[in-house]
Protein backbone atom coordinates (compact mmCIF):
# COMPACT_ATOMS: atom_id res chain seq x y z
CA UNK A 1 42.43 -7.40 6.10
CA UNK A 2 39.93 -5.00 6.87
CA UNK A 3 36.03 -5.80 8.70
CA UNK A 4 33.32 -4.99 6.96
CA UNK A 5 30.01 -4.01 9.21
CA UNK A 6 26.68 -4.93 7.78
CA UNK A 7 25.88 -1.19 7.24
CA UNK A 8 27.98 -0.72 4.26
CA UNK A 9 26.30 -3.83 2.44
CA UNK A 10 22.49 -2.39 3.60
CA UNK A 11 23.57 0.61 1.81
CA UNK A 12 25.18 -0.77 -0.92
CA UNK A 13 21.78 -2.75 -1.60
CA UNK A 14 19.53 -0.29 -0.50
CA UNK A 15 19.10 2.57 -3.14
CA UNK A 16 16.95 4.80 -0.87
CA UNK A 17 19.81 4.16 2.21
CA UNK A 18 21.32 7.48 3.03
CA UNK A 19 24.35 6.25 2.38
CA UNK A 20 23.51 4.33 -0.80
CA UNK A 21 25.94 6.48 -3.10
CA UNK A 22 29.33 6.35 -0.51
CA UNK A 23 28.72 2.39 -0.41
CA UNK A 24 29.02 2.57 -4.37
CA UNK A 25 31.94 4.75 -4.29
CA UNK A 26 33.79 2.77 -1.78
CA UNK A 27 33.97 -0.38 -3.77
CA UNK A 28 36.73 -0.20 -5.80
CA UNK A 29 38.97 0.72 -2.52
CA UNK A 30 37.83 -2.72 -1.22
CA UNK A 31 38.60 -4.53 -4.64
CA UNK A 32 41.84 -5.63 -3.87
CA UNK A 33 42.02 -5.89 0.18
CA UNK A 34 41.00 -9.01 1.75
CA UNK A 35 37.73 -8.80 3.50
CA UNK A 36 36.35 -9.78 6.53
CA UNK A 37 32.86 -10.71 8.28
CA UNK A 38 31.42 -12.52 10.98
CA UNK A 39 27.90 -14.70 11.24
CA UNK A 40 26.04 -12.15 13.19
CA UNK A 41 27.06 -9.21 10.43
CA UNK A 42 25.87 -11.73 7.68
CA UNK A 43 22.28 -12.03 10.20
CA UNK A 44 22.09 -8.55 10.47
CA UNK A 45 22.50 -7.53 6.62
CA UNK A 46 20.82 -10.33 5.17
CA UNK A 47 17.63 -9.37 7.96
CA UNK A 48 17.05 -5.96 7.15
CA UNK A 49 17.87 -5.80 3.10
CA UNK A 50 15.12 -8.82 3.36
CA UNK A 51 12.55 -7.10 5.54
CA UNK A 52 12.85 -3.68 3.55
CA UNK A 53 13.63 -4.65 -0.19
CA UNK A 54 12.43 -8.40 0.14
CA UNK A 55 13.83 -11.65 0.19
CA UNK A 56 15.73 -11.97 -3.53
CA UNK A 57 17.49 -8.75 -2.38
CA UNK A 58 18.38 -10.31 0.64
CA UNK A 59 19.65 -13.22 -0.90
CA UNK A 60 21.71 -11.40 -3.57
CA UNK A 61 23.56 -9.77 -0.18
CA UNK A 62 23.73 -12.87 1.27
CA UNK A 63 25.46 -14.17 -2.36
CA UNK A 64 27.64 -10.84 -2.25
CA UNK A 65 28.88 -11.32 1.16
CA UNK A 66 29.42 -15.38 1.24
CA UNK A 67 31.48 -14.36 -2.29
CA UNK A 68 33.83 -11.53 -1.76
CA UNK A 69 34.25 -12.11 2.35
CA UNK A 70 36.19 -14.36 4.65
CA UNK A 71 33.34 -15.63 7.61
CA UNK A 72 34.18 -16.08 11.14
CA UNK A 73 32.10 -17.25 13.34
CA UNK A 74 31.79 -15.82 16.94
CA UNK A 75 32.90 -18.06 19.63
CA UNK A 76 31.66 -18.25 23.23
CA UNK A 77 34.96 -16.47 24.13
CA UNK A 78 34.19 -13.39 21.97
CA UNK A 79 31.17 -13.26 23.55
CA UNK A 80 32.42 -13.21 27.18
CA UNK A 81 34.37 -10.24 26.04
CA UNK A 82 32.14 -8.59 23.86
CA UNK A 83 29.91 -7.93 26.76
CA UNK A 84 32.65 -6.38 28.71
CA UNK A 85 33.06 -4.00 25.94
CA UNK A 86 29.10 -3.36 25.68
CA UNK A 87 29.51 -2.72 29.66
CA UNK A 88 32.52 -0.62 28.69
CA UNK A 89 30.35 1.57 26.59
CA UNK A 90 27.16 1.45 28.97
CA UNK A 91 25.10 -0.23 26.14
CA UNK A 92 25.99 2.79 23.42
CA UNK A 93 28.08 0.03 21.27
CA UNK A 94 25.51 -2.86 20.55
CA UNK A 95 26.53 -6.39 21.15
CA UNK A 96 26.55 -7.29 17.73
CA UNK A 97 29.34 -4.47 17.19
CA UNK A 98 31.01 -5.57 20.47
CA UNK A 99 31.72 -8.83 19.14
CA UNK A 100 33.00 -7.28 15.70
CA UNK A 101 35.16 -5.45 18.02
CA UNK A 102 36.83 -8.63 19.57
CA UNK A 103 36.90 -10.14 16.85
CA UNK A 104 38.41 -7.50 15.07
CA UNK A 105 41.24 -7.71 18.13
CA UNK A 106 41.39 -11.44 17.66
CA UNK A 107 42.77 -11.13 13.98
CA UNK A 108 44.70 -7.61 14.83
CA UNK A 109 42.34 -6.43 12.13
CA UNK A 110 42.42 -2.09 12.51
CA UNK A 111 40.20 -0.91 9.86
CA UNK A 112 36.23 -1.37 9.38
CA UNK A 113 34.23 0.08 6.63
CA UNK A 114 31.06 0.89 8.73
CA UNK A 115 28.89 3.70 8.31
CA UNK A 116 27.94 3.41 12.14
CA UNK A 117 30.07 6.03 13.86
CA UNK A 118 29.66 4.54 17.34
CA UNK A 119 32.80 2.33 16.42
CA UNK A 120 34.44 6.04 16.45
CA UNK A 121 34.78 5.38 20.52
CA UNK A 122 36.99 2.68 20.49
CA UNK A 123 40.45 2.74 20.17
CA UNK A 124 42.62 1.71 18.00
CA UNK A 125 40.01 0.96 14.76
CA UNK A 126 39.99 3.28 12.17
CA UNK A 127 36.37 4.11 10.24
CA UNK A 128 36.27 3.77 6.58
CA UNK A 129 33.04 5.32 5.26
């Protein structure tokens, strides 16, 4: 299982996204692993494809995500320890990613295509970009 951060599917939608070209390339190294997201990724992707490309484009990630991805949704408990980890990180890790983080620890889930390096501080999950 590996966690996929709402960065990767910005820049898989986004043509002009730096990053636009290593989304593409990192596709068929997802095909066949099982893939994971939670509500708030699927809030935060869906947000900003729709407020830069418009909302189709923000649907078709919406499509993509609700298609290929296994949701979780955050609880209240991932939340009381997500903001120990923000504290952890004085703020440098946002809460979003803080909950990915516990969630992430919830399902013993090591790996996280992200092209956000901050999740390069915390041990024991390994970047895919």
């Amino acid at each position: 299982m590996i966690f996929i951060d709402s960065s990767f599917f910005i820049a898989l939608i986004l043509e002009n996204d730096q990053w636009h070209v290593k989304a593409l390339k990192l596709i068929p190294k997802l095909e066949k692993s099982q893939k994971m997201v939670s509500g708030l990724i699927i809030s935060e992707a869906v947000t900003i494809v729709g407020s830069r490309a418009g909302g189709k484009a923000g649907k078709m990630i919406y499509d993509t995500i609700k298609d290929n991805c296994k949701i979780v949704d955050s609880d209240l408990s991932h939340y009381d320890s997500a903001i120990n980890t923000f504290l952890k990180y004085d703020g440098t890790l946002s809460l979003t990613d803080s909950v990915s983080v516990e969630i992430m620890k919830t399902f013993n889930i090591s790996k996280i295509v992200s092209f956000d390096s901050d999740f390069d501080k915390v041990n024991g999950i390994n970047r895919i970009y």
